[in-house]
PDB file of N, CA and C in Angstrom:
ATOM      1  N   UNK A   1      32.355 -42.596  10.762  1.00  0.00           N
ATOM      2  CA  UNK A   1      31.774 -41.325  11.191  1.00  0.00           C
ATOM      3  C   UNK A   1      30.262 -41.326  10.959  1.00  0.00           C
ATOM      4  N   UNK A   2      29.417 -40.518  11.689  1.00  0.00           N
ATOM      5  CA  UNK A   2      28.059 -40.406  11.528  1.00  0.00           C
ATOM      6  C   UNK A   2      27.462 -40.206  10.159  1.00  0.00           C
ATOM      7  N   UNK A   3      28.493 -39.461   9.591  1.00  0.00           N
ATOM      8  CA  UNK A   3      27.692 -38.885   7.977  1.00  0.00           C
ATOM      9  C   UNK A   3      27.813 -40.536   7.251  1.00  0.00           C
ATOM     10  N   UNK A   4      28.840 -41.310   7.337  1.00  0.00           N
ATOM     11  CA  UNK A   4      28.840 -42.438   6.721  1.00  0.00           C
ATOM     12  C   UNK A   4      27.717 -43.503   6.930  1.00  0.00           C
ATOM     13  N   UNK A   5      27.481 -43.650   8.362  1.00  0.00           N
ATOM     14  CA  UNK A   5      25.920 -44.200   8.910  1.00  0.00           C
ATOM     15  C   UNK A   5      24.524 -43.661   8.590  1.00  0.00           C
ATOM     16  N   UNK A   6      24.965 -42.634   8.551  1.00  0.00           N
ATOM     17  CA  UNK A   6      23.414 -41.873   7.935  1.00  0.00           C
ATOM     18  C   UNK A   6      23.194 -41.551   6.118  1.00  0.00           C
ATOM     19  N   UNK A   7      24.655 -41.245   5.768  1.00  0.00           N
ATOM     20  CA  UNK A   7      24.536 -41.045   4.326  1.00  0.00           C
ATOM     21  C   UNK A   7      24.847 -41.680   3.451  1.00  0.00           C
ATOM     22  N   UNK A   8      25.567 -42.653   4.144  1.00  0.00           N
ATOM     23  CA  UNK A   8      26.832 -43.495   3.205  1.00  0.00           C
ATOM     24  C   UNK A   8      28.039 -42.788   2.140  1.00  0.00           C
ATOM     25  N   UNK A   9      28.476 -41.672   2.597  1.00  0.00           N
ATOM     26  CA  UNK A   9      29.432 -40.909   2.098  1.00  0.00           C
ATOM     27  C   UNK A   9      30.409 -40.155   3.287  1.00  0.00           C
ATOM     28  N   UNK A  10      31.049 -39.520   2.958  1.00  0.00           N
ATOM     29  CA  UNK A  10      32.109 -38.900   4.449  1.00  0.00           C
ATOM     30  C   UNK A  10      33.528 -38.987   3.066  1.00  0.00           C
ATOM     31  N   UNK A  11      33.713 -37.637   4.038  1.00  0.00           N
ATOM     32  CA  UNK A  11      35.164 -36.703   3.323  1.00  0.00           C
ATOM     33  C   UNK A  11      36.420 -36.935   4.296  1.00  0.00           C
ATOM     34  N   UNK A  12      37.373 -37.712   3.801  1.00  0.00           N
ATOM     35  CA  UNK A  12      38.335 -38.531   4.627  1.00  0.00           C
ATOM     36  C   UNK A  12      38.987 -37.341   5.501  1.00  0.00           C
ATOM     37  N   UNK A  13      39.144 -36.124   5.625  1.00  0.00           N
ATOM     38  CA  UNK A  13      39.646 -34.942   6.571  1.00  0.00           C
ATOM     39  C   UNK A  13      39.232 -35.181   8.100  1.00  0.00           C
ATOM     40  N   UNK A  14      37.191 -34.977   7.361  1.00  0.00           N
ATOM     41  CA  UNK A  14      36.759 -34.748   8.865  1.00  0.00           C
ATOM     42  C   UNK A  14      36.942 -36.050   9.540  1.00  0.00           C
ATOM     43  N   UNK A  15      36.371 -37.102   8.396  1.00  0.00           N
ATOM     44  CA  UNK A  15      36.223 -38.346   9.096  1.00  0.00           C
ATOM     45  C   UNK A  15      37.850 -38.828   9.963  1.00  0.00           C
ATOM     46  N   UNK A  16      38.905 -38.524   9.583  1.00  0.00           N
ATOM     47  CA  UNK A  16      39.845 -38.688  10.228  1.00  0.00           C
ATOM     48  C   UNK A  16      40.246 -37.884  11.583  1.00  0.00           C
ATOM     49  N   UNK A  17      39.455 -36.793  11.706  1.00  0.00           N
ATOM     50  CA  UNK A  17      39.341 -35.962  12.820  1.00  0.00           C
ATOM     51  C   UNK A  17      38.108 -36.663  13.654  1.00  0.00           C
ATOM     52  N   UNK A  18      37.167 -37.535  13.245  1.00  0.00           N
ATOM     53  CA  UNK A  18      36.274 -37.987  13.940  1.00  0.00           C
ATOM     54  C   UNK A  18      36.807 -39.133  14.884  1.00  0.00           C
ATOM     55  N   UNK A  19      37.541 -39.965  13.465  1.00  0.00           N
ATOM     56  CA  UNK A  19      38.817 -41.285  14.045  1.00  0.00           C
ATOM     57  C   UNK A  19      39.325 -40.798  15.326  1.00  0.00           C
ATOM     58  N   UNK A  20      40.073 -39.591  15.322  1.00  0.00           N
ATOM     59  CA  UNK A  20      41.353 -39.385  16.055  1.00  0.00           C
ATOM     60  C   UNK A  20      40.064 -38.587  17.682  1.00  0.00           C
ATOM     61  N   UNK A  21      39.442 -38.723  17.672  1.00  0.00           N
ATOM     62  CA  UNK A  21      37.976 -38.175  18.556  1.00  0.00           C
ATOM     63  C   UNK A  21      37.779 -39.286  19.524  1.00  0.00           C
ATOM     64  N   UNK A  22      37.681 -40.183  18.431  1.00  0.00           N
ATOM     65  CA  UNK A  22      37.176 -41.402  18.849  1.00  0.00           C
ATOM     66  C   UNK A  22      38.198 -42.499  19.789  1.00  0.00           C
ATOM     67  N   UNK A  23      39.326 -42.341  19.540  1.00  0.00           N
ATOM     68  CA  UNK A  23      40.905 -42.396  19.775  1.00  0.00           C
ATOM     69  C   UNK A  23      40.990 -42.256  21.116  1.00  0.00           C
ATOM     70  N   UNK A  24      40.994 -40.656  21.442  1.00  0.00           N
ATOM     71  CA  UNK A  24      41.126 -39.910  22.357  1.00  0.00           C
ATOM     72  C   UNK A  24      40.236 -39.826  23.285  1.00  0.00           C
ATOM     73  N   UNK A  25      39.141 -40.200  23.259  1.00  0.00           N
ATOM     74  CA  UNK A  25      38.066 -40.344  24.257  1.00  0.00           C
ATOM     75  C   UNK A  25      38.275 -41.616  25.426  1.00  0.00           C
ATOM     76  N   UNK A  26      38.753 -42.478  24.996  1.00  0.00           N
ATOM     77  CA  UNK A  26      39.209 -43.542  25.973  1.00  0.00           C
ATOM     78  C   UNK A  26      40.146 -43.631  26.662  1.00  0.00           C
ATOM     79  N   UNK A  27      41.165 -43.142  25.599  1.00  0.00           N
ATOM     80  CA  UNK A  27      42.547 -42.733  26.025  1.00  0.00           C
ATOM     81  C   UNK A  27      42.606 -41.655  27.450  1.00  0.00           C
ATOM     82  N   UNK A  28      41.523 -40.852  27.226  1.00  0.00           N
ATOM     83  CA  UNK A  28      41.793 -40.366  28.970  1.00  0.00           C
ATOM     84  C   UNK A  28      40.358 -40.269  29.420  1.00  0.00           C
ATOM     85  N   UNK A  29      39.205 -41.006  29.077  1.00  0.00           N
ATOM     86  CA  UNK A  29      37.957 -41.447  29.704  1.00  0.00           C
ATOM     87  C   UNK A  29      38.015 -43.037  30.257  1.00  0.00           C
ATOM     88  N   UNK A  30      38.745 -43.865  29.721  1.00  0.00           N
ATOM     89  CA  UNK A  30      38.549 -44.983  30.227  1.00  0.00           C
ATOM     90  C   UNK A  30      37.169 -45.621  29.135  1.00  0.00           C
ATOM     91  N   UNK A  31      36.633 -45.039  28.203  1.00  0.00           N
ATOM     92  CA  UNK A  31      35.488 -45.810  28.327  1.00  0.00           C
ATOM     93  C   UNK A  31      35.366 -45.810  26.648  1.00  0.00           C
ATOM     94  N   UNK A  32      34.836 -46.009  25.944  1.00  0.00           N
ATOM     95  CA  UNK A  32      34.110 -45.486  24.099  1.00  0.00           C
ATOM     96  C   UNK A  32      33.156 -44.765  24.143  1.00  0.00           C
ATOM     97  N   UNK A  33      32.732 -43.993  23.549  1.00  0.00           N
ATOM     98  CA  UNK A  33      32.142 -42.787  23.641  1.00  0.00           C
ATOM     99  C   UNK A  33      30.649 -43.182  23.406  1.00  0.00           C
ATOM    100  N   UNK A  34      30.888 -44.152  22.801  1.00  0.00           N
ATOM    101  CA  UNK A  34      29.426 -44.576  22.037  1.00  0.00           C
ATOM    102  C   UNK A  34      29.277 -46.117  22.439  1.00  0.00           C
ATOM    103  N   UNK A  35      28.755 -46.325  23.580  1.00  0.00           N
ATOM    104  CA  UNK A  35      28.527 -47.772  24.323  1.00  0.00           C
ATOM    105  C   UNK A  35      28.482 -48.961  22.897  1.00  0.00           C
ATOM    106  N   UNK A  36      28.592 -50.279  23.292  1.00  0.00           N
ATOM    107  CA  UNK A  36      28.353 -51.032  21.986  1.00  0.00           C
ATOM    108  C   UNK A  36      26.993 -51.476  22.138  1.00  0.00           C
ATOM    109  N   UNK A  37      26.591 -51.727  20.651  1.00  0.00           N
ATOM    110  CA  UNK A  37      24.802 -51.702  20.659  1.00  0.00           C
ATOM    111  C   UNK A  37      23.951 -50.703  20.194  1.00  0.00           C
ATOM    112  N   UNK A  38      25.105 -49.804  20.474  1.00  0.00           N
ATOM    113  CA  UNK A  38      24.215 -48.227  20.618  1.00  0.00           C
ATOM    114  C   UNK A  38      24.847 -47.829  19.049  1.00  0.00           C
ATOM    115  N   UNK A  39      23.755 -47.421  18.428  1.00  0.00           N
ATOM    116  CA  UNK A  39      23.892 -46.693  16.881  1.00  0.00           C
ATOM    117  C   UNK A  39      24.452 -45.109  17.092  1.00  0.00           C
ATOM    118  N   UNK A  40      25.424 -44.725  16.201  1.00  0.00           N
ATOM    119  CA  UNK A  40      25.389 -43.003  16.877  1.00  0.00           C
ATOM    120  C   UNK A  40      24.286 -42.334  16.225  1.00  0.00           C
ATOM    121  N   UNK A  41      23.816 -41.821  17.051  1.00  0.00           N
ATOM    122  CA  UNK A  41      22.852 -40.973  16.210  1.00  0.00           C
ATOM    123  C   UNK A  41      23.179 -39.420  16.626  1.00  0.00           C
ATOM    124  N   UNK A  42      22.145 -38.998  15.734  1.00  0.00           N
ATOM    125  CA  UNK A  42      22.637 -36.952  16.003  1.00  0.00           C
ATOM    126  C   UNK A  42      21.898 -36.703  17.486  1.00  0.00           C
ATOM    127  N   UNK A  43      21.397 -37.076  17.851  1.00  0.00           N
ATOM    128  CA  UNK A  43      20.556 -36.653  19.119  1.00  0.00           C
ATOM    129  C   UNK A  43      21.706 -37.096  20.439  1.00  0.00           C
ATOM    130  N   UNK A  44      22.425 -38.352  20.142  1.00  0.00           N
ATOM    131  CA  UNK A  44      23.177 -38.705  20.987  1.00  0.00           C
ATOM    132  C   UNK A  44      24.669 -37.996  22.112  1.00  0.00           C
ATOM    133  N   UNK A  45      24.239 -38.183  23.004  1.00  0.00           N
ATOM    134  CA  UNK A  45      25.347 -37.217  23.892  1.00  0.00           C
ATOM    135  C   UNK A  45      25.835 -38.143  24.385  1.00  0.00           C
ATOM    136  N   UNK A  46      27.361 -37.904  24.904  1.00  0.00           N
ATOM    137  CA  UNK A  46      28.111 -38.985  25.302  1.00  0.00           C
ATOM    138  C   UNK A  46      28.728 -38.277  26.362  1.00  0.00           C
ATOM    139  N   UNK A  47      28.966 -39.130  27.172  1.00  0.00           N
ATOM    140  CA  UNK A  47      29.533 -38.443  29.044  1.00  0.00           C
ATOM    141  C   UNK A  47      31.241 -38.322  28.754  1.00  0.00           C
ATOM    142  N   UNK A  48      31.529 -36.938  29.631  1.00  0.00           N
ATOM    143  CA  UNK A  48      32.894 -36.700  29.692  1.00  0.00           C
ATOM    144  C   UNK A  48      33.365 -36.369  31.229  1.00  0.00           C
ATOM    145  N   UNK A  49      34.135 -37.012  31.524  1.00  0.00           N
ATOM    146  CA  UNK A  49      34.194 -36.825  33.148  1.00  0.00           C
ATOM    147  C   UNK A  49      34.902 -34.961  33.582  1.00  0.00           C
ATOM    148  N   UNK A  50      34.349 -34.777  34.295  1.00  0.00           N
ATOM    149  CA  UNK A  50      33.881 -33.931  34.713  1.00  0.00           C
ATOM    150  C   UNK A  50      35.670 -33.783  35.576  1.00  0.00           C
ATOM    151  N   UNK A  51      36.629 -34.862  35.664  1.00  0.00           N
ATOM    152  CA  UNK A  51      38.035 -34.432  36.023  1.00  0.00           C
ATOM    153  C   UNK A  51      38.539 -33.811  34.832  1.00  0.00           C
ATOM    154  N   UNK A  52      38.484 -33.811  33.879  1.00  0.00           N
ATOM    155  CA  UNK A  52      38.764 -33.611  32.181  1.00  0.00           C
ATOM    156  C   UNK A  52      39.047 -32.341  32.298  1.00  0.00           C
ATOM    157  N   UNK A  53      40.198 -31.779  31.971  1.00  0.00           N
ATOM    158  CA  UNK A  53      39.950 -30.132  32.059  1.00  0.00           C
ATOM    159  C   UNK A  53      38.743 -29.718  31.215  1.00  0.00           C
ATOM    160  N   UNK A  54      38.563 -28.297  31.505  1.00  0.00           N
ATOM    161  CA  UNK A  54      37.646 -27.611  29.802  1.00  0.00           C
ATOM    162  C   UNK A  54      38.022 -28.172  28.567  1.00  0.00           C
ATOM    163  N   UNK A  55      39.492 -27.438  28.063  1.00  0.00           N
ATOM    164  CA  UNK A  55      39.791 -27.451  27.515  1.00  0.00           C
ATOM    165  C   UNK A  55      40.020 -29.121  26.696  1.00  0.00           C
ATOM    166  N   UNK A  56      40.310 -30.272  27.382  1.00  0.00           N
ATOM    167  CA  UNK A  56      40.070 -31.467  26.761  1.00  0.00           C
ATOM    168  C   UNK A  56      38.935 -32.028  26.369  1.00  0.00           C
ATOM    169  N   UNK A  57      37.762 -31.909  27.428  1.00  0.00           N
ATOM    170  CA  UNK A  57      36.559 -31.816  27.215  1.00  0.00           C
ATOM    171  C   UNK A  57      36.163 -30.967  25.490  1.00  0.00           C
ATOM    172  N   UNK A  58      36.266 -29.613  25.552  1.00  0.00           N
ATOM    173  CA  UNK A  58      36.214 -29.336  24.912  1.00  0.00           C
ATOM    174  C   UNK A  58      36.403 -29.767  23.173  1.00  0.00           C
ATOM    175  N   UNK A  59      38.434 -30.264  23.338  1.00  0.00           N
ATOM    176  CA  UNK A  59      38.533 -30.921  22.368  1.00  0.00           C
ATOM    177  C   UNK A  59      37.676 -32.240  21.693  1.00  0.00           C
ATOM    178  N   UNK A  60      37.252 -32.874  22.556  1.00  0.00           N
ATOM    179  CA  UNK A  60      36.683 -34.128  22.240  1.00  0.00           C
ATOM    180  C   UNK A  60      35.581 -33.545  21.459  1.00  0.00           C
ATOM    181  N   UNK A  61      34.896 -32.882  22.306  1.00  0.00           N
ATOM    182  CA  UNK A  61      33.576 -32.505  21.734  1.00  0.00           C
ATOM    183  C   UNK A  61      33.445 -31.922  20.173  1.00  0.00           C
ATOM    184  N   UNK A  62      34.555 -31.449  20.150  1.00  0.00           N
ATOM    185  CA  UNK A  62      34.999 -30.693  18.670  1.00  0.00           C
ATOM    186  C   UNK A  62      35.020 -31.495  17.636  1.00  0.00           C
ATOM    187  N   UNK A  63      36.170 -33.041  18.069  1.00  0.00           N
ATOM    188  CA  UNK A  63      36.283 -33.595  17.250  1.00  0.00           C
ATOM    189  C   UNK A  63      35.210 -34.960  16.952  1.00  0.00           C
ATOM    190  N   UNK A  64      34.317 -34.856  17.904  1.00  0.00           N
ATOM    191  CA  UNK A  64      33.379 -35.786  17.721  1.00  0.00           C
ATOM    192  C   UNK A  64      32.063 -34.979  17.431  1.00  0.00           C
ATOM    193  N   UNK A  65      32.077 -33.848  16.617  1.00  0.00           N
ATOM    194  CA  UNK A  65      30.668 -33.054  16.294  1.00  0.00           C
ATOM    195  C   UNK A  65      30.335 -34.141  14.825  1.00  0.00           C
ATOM    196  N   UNK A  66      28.501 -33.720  15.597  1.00  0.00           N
ATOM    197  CA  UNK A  66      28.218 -35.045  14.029  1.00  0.00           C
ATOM    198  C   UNK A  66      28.078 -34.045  13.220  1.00  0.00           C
ATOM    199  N   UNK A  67      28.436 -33.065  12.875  1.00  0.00           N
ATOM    200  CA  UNK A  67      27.851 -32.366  11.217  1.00  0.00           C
ATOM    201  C   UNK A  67      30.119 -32.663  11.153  1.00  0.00           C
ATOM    202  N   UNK A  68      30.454 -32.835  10.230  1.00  0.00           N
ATOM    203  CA  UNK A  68      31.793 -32.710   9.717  1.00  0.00           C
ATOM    204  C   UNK A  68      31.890 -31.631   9.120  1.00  0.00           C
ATOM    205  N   UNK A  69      31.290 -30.757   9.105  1.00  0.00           N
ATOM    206  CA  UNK A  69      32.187 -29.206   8.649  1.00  0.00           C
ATOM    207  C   UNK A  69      32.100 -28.895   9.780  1.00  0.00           C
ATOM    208  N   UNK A  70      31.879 -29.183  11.361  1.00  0.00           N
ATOM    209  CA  UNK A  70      31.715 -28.515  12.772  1.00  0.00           C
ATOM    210  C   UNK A  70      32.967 -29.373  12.931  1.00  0.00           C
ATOM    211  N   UNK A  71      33.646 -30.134  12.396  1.00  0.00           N
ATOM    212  CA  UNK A  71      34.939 -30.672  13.173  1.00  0.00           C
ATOM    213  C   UNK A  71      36.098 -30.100  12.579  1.00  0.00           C
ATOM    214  N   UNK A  72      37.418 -29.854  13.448  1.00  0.00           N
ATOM    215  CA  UNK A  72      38.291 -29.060  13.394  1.00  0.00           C
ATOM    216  C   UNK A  72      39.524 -29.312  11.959  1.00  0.00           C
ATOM    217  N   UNK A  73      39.845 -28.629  11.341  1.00  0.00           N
ATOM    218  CA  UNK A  73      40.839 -29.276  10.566  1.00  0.00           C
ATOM    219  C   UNK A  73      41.784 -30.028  11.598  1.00  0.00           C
ATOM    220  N   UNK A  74      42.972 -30.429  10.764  1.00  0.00           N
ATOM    221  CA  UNK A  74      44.140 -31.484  11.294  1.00  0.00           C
ATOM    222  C   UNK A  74      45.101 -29.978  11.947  1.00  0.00           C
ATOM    223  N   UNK A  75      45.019 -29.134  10.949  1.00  0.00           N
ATOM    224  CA  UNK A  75      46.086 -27.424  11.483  1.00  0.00           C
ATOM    225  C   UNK A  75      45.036 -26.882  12.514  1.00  0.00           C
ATOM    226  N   UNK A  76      43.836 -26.703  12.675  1.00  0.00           N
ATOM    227  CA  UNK A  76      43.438 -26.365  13.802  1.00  0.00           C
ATOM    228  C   UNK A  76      42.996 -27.350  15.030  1.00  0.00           C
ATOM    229  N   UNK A  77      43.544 -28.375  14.960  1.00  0.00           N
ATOM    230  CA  UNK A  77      43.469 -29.429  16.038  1.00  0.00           C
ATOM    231  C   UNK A  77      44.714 -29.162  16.671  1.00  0.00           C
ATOM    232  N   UNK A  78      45.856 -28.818  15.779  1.00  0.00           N
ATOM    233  CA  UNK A  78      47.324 -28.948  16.447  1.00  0.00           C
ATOM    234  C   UNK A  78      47.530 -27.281  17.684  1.00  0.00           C
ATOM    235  N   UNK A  79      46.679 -26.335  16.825  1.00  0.00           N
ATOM    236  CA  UNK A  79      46.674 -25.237  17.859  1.00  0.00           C
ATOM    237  C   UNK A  79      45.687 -25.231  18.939  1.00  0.00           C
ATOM    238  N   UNK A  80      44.748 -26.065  18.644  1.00  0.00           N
ATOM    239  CA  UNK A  80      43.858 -26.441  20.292  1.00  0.00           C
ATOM    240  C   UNK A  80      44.487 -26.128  21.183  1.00  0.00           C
ATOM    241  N   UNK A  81      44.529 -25.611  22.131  1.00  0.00           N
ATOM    242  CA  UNK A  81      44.972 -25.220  23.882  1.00  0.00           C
ATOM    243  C   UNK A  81      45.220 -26.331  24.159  1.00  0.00           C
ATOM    244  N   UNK A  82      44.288 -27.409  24.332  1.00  0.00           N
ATOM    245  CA  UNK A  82      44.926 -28.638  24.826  1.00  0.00           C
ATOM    246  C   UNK A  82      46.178 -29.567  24.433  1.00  0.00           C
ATOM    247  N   UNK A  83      46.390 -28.765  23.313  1.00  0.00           N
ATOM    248  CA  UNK A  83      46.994 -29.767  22.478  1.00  0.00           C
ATOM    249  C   UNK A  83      48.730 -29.116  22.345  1.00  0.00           C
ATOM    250  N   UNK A  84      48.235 -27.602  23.397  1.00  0.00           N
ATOM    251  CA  UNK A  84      49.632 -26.833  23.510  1.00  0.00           C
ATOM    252  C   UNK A  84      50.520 -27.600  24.449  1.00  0.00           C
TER     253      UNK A  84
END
């Protein structure tokens, strides 16, 4: 996760919500979110196709926020809309 690249620390919750982000982005993008080569940084935006409903879109974005208190618990990932 980003806080681990930038801080060298990370709280295994979010970072496992970052994992499961990271997971899921290919799984229905086709692609890694974060090209290889490329460092994540906080400034960095990553493309979501635009077939993606909102609501998946959405999720990704949730679970790939670089501050980790902006990413969702594991109980509020499971009530995501998308995830209904």
């Amino acid at each position: 996760p980003p806080e681990w690249n930038h801080f060298g620390w990370y709280y295994a919750k979010p970072a496992t919500i970052w994992s499961l982000g990271i997971l899921l982005h290919p799984m229905v993008c086709r692609e890694h979110p974060f090209r290889r080569g490329h460092n994540i940084s906080w400034d960095h935006q990553f493309s979501l196709s635009q077939q993606l409903s909102q609501e998946c879109q959405d999720l990704i974005r949730w679970c790939l926020s670089m501050l980790d208190v902006d990413r969702p618990s594991l109980e509020g990932l499971l009530c995501d809309p998308w995830m209904q």
